[in-house]
C-alpha atoms as a PDB file:
ATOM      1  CA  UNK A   1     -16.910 -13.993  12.415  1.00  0.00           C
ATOM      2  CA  UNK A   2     -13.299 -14.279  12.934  1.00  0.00           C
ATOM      3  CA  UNK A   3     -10.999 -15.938  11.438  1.00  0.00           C
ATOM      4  CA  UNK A   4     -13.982 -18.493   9.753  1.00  0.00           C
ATOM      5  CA  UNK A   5     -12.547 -20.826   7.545  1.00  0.00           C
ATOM      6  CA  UNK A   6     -14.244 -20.994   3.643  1.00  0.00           C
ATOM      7  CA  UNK A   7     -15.581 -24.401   3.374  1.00  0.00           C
ATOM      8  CA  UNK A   8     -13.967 -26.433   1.510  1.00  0.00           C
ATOM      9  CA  UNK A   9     -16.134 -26.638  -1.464  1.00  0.00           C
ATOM     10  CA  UNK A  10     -16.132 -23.487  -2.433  1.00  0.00           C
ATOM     11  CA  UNK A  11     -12.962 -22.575  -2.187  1.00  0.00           C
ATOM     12  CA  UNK A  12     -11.420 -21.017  -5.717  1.00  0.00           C
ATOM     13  CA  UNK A  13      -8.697 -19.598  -7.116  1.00  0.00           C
ATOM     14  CA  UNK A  14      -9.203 -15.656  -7.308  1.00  0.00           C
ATOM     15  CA  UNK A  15      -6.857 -13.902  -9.155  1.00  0.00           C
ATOM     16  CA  UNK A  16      -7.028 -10.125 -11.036  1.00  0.00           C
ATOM     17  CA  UNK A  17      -4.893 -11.422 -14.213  1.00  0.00           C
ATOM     18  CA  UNK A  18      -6.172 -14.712 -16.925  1.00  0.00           C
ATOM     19  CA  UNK A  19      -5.327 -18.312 -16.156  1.00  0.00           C
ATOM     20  CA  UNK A  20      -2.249 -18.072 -18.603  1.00  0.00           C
ATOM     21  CA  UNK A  21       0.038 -17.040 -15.658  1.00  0.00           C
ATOM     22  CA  UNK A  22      -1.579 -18.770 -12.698  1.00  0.00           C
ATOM     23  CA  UNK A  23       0.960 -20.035 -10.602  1.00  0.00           C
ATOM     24  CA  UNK A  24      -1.346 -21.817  -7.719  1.00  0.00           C
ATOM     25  CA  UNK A  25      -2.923 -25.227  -8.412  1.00  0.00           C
ATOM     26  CA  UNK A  26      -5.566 -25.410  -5.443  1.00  0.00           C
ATOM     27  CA  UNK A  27      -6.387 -23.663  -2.624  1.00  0.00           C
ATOM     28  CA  UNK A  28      -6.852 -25.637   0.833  1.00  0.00           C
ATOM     29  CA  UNK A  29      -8.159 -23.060   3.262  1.00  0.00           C
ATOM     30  CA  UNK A  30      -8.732 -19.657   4.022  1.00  0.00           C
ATOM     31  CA  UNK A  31      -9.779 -17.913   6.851  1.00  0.00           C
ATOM     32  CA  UNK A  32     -10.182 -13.866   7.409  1.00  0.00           C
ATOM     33  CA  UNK A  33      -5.810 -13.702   8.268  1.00  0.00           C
ATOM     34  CA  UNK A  34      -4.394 -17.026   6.688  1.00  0.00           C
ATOM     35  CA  UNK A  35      -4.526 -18.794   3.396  1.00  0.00           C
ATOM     36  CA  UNK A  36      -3.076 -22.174   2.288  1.00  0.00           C
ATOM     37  CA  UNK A  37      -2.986 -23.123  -1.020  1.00  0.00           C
ATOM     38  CA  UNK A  38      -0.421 -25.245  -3.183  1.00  0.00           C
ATOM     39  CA  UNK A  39       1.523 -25.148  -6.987  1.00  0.00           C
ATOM     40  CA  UNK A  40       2.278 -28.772  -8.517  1.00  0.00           C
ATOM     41  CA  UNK A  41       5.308 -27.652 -10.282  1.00  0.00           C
ATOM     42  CA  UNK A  42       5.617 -30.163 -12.975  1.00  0.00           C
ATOM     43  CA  UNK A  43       8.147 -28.695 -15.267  1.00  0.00           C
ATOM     44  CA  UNK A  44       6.212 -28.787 -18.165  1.00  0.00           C
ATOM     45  CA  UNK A  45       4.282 -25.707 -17.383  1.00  0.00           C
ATOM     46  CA  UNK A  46       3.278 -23.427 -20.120  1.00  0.00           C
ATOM     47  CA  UNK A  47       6.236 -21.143 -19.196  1.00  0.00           C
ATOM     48  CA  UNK A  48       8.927 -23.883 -20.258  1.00  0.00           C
ATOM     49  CA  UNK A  49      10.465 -23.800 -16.654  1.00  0.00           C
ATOM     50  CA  UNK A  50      12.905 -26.637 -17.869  1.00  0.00           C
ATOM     51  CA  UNK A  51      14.725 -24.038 -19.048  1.00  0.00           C
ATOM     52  CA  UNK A  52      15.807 -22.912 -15.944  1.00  0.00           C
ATOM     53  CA  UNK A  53      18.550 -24.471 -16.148  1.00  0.00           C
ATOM     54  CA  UNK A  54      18.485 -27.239 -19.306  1.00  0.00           C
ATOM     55  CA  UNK A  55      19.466 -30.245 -17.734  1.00  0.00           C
ATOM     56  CA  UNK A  56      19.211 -28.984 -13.919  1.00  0.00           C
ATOM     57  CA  UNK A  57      15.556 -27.591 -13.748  1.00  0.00           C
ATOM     58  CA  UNK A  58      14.760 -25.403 -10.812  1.00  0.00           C
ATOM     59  CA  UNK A  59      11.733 -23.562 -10.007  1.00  0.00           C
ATOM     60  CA  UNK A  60      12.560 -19.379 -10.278  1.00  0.00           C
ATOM     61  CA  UNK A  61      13.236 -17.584  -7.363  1.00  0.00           C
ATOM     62  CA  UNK A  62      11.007 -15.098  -8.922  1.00  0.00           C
ATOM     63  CA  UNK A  63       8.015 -17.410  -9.910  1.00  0.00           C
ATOM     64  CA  UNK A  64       8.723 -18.695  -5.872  1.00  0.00           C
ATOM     65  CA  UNK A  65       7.487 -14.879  -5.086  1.00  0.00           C
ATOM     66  CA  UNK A  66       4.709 -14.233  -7.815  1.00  0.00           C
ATOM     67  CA  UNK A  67       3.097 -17.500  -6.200  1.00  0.00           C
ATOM     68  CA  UNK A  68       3.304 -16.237  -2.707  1.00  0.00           C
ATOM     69  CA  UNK A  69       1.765 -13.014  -4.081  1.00  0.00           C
ATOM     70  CA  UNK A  70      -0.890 -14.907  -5.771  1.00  0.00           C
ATOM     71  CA  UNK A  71      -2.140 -17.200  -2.518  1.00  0.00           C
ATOM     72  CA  UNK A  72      -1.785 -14.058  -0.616  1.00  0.00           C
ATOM     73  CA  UNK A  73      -4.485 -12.358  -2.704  1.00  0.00           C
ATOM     74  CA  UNK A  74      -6.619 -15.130  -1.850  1.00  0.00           C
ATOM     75  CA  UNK A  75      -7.060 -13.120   1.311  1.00  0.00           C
ATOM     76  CA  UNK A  76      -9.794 -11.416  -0.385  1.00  0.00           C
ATOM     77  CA  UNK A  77     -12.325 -14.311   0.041  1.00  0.00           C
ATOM     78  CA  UNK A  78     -13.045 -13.692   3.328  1.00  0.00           C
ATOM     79  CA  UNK A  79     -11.341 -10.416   4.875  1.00  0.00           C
ATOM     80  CA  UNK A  80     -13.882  -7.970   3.964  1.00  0.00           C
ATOM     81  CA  UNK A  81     -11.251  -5.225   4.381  1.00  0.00           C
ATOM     82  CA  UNK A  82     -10.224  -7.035   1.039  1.00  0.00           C
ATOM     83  CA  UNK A  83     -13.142  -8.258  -1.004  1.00  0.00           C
ATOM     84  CA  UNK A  84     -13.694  -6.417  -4.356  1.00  0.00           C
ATOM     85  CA  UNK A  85     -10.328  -4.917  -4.246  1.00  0.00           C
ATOM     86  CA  UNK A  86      -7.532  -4.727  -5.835  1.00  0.00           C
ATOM     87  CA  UNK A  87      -4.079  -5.383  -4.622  1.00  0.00           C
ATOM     88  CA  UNK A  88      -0.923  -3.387  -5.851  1.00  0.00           C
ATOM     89  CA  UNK A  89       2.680  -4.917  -4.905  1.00  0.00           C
ATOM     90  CA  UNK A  90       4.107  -2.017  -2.275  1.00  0.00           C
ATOM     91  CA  UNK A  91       7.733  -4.042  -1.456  1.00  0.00           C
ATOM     92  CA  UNK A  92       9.275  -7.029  -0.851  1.00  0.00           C
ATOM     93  CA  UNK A  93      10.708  -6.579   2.870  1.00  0.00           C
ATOM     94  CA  UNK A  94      12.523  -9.392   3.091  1.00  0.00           C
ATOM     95  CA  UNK A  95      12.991 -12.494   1.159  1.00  0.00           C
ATOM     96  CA  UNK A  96      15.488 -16.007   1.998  1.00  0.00           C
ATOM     97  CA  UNK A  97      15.564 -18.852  -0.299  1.00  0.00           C
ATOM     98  CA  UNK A  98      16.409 -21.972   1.426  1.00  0.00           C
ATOM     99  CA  UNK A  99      16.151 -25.468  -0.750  1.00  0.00           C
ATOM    100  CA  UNK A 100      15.943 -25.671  -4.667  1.00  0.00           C
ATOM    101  CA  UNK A 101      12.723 -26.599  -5.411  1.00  0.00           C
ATOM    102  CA  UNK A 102      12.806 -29.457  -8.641  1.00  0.00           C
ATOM    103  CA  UNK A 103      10.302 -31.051 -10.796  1.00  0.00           C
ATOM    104  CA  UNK A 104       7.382 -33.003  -9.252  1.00  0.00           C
ATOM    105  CA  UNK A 105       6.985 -31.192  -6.101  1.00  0.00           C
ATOM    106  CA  UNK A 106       3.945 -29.417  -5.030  1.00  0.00           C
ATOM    107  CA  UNK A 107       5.052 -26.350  -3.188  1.00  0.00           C
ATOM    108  CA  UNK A 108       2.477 -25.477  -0.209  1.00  0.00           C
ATOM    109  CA  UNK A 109       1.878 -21.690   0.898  1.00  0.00           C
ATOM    110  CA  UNK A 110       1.161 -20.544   3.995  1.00  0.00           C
ATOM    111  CA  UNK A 111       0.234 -16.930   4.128  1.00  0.00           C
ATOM    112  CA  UNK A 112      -0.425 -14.864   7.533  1.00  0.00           C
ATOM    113  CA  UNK A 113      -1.770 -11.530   7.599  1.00  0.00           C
ATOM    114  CA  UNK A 114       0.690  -9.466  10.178  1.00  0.00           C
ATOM    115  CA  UNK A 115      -1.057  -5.918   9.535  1.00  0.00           C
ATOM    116  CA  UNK A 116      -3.724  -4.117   7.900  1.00  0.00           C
ATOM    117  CA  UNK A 117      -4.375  -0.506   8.116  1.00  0.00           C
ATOM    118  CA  UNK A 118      -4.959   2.555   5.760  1.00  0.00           C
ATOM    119  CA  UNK A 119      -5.234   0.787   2.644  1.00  0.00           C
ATOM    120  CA  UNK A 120      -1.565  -0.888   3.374  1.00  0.00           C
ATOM    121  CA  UNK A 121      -1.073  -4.096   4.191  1.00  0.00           C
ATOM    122  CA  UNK A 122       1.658  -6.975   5.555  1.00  0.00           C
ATOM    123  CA  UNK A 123       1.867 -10.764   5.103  1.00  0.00           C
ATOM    124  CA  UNK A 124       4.204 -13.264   6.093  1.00  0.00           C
ATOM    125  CA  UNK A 125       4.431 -15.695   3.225  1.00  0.00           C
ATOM    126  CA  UNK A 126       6.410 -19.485   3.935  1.00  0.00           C
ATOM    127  CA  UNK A 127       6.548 -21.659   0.847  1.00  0.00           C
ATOM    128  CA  UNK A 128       7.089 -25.661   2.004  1.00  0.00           C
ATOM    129  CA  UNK A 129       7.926 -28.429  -0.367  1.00  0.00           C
ATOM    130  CA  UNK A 130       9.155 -32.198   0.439  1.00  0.00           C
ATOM    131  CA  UNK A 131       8.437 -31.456   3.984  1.00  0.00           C
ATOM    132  CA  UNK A 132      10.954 -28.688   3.875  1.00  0.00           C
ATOM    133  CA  UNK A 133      10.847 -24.906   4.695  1.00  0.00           C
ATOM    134  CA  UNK A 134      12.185 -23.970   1.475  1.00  0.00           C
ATOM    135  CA  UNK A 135      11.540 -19.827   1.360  1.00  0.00           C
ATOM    136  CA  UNK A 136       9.808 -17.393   3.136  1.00  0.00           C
ATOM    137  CA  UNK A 137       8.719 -13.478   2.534  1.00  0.00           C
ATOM    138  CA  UNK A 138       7.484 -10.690   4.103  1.00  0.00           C
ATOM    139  CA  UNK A 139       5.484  -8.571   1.195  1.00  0.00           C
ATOM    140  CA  UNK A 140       3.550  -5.230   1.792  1.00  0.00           C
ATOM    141  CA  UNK A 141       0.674  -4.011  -0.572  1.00  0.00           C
ATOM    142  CA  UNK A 142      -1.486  -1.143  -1.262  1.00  0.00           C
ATOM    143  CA  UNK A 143      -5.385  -1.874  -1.308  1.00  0.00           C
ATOM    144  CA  UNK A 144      -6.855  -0.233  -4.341  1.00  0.00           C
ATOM    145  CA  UNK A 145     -10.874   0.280  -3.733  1.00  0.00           C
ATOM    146  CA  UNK A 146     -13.480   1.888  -6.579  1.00  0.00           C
ATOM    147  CA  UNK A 147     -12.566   5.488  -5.221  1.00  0.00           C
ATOM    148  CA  UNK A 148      -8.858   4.971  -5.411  1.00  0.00           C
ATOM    149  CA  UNK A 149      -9.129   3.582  -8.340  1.00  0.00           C
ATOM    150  CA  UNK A 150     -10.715   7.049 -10.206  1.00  0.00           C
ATOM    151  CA  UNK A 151      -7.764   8.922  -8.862  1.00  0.00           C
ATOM    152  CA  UNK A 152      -5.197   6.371 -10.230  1.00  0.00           C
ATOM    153  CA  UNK A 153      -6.600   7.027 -13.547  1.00  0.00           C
ATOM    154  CA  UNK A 154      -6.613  10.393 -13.263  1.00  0.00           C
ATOM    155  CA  UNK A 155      -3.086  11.116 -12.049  1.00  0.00           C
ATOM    156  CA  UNK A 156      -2.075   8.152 -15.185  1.00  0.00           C
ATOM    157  CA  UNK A 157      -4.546  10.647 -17.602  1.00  0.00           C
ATOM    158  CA  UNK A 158      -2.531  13.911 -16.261  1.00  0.00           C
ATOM    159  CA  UNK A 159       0.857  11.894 -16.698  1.00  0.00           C
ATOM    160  CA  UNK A 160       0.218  10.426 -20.107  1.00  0.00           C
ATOM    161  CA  UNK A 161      -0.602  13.606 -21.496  1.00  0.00           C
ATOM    162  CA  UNK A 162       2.118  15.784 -19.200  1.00  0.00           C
ATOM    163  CA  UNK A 163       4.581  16.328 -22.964  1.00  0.00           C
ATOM    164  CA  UNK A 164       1.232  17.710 -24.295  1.00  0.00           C
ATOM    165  CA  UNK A 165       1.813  21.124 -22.163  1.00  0.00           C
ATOM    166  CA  UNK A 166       4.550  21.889 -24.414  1.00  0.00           C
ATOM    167  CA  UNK A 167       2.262  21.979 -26.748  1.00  0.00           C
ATOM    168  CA  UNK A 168      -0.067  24.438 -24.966  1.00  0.00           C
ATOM    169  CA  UNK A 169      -2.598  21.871 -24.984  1.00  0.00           C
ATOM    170  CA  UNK A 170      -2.981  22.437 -21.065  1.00  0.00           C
ATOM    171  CA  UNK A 171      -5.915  24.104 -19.778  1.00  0.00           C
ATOM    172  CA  UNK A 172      -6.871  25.674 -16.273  1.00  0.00           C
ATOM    173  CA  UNK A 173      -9.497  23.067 -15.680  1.00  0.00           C
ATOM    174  CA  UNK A 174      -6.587  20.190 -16.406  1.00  0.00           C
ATOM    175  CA  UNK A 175      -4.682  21.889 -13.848  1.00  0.00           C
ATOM    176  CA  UNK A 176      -6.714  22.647 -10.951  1.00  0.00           C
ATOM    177  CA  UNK A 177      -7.208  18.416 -11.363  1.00  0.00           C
ATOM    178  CA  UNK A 178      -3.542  17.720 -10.809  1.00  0.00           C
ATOM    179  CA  UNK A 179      -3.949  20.589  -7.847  1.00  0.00           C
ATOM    180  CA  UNK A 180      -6.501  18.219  -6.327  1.00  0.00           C
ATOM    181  CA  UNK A 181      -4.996  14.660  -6.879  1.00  0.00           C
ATOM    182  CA  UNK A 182      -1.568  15.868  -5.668  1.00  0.00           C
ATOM    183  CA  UNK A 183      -3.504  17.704  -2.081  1.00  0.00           C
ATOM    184  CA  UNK A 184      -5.557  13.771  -1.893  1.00  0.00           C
ATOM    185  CA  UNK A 185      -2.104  12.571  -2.213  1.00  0.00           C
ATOM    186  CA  UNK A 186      -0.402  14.362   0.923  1.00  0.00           C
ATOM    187  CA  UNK A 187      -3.886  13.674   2.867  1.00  0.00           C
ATOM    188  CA  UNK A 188      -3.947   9.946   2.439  1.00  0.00           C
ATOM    189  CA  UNK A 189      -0.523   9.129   1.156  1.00  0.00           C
ATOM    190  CA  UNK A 190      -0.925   5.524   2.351  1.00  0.00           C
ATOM    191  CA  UNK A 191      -2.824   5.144  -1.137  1.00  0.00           C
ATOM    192  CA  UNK A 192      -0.109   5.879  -3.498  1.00  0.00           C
ATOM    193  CA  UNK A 193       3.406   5.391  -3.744  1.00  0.00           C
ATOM    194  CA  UNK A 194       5.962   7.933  -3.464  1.00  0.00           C
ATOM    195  CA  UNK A 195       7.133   8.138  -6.806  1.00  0.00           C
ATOM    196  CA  UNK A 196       3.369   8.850  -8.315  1.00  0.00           C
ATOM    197  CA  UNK A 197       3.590  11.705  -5.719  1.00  0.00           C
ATOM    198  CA  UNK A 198       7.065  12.918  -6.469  1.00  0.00           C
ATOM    199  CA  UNK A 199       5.478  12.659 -10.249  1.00  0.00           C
ATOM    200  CA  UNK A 200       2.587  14.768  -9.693  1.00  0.00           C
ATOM    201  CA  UNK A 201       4.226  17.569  -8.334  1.00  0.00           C
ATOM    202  CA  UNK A 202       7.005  17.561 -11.403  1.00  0.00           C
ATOM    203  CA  UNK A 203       3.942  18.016 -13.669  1.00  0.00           C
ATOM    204  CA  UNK A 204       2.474  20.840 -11.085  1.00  0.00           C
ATOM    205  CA  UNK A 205       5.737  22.504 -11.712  1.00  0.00           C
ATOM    206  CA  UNK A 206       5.769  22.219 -15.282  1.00  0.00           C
ATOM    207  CA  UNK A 207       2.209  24.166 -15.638  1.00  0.00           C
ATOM    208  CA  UNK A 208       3.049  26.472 -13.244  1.00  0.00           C
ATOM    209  CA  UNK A 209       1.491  25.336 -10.042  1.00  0.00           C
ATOM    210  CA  UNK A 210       2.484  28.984  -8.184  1.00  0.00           C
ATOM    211  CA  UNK A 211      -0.425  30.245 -10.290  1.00  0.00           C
ATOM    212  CA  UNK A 212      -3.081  28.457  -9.252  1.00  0.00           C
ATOM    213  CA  UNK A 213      -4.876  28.848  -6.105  1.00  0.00           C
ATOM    214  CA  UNK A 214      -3.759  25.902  -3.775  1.00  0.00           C
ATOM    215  CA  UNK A 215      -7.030  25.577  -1.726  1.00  0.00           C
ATOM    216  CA  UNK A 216      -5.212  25.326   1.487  1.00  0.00           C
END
């Protein structure tokens, strides 16, 4: 149903990475295009965030993001566009920073979906604390499913062992693979960023890509 809101009791923190860098405390609610969930930033966090600055402890502009990140993956609990996925920063479109957030405040989250389509998606993130608007983001992702997933390791297999060609340790078989990844690449290239595309096709060149039939 749309936009149904978890119940309350079993609402959880889901997150891809270990509870060592967890910057969310609770989550409040989530519904298939908004989450809300909050980060009691104590200063005394495992991270030493009173370093930041000795004496004049804020919370990092860059910790601000990673947490709007995090409640934004929280998405996945009840979007089933999202659920057993994995998501993969695209950009940050735009980012303000408002009010210096200090020691003792719980910083609330409000995240809105504003797009989903092709594996890429948009939120809105606004981060609130002391009853004051005190950043906001717009971040973009890639959505990384099972499929996408064998194709990532492949084109990280073929780039790993790309210095290995010097070496003549290339074969035909090795090569018709990159052929394949870098033609799923220009028919879906919402899955993959540029660069992994640019890199592909300086490996193609490097085995001699002119040689092998292109399937087109």
């Amino acid at each position: 149903m749309p936009n149904q809101t978890v119940a309350q009791e079993t609402l959880k923190i889901a997150l891809p990475h270990g509870s060592g860098f967890r910057l969310l405390s609770r989550v409040n609610e989530i519904t298939e295009n908004t989450v809300k969930a909050e980060f009691d930033y104590t200063g005394k966090e495992k991270l030493d965030l009173s370093d930041h600055f000795p004496g004049h402890p804020i919370f990092p502009g860059g910790l601000l993001l990673e947490s709007m990140a995090e409640a934004a993956i929280q998405l996945a609990q009840n979007n089933p566009n999202f659920q057993d996925k994995l998501f993969v920063l695209k950009d940050i479109e735009s980012c303000s920073f408002r009010q210096q957030i200090t020691p003792g405040s719980t910083i609330t989250f409000s995240i809105k979906l504003m797009e989903y389509r092709h594996h890429l998606g948009k939120v809105f993130c606004l981060a609130q604390a002391n009853d004051q608007d005190v950043a906001d983001a717009i971040i973009s992702f890639f959505v990384i499913d099972d499929e996408n997933k064998k194709y990532h390791k492949q084109i990280e297999v073929m780039l790993n062992n790309a210095i290995r060609f010097h070496e003549g340790d290339f074969n035909l078989h090795q090569v018709d693979t990159i052929s394949t990844i870098r033609h799923r690449l220009m028919s879906e290239p919402n899955l993959f960023n540029e660069s992994t595309a640019k890199a592909v096709d300086r490996l193609l060149l490097q085995v001699g890509l002119n040689s092998i039939p292109s399937g087109e």
